[in-house]
N, C-alpha and C. Protein backbone atom coordinates (compact mmCIF):
# COMPACT_ATOMS: atom_id res chain seq x y z
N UNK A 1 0.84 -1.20 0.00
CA UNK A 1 0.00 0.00 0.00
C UNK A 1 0.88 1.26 0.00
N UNK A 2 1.96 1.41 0.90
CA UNK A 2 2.86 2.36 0.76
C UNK A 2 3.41 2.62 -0.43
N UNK A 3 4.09 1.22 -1.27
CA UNK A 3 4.93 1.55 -2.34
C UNK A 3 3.88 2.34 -2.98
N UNK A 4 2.86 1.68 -3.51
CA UNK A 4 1.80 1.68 -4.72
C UNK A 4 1.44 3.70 -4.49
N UNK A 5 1.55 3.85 -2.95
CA UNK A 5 1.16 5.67 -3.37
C UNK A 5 2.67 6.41 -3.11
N UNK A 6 3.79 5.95 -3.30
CA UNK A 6 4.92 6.03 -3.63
C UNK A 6 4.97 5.96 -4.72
N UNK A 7 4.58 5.43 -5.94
CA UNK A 7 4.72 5.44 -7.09
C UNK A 7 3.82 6.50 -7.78
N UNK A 8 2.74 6.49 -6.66
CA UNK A 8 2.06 7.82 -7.80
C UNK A 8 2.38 9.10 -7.56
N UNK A 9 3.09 9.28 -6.30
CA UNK A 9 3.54 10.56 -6.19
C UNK A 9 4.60 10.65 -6.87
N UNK A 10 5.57 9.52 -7.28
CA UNK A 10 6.67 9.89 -8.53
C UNK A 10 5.94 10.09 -9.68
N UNK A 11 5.07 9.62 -9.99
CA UNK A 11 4.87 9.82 -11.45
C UNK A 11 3.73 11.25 -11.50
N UNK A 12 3.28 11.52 -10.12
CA UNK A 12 2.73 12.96 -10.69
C UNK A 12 4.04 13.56 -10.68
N UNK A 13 5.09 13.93 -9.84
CA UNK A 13 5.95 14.74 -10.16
C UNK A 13 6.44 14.68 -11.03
N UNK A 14 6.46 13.45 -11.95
CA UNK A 14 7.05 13.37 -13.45
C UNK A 14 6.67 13.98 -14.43
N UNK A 15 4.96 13.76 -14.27
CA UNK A 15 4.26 14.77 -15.05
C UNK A 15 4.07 16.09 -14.63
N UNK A 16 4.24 16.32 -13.43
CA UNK A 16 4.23 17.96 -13.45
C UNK A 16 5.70 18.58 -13.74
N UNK A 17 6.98 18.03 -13.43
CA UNK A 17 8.52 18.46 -13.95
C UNK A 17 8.24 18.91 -15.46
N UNK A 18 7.39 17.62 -16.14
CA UNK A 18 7.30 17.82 -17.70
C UNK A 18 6.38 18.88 -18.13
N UNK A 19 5.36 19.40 -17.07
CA UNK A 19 4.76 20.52 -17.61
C UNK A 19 5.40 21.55 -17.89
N UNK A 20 5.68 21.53 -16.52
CA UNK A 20 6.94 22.97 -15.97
C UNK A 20 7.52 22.90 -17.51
N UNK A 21 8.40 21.88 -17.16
CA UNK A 21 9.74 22.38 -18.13
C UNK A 21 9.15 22.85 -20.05
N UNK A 22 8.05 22.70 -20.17
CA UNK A 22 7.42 22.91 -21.89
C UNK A 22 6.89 24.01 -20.93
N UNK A 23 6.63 24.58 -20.10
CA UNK A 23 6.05 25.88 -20.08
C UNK A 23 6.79 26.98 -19.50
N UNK A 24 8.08 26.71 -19.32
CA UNK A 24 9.65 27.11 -19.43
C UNK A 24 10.03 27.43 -21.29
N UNK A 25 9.77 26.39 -21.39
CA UNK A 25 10.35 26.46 -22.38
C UNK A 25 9.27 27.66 -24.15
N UNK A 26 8.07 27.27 -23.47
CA UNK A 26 7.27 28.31 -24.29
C UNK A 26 7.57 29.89 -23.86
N UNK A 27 7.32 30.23 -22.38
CA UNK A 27 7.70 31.25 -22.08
C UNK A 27 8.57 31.94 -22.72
N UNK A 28 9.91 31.17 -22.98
CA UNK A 28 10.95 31.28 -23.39
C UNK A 28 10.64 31.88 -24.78
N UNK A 29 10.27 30.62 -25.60
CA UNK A 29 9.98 31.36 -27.09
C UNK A 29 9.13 32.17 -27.22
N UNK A 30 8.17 32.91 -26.21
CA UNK A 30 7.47 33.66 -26.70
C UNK A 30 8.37 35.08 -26.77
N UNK A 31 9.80 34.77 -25.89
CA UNK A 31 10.23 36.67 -25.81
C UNK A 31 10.12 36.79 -24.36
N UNK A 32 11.10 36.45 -23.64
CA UNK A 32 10.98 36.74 -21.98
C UNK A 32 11.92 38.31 -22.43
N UNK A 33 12.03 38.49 -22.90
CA UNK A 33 12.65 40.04 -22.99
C UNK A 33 11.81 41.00 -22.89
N UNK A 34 10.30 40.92 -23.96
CA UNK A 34 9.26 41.81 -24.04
C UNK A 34 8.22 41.53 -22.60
N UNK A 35 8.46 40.28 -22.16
CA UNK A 35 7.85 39.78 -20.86
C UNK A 35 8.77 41.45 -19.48
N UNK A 36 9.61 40.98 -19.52
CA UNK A 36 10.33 41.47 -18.16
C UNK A 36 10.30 43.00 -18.54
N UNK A 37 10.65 43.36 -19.58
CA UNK A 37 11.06 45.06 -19.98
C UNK A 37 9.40 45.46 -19.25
């Protein structure tokens, strides 16, 4: 019972790392220059 919600808390953080990082990475291409100025 432990492992089994041990495993889903790795794999949400897997899928949320992978959000993050594509919405890092869009940010990015949209122009974090015209973002911050």
């Amino acid at each position: 019972m432990i492992w089994r919600r041990f495993y889903q808390v790795q794999e949400f953080l897997d899928v949320l790392s992978g959000r993050l990082r594509e919405a890092v990475k869009e940010w990015e291409d949209s122009g974090q220059k015209s973002i911050l100025a």
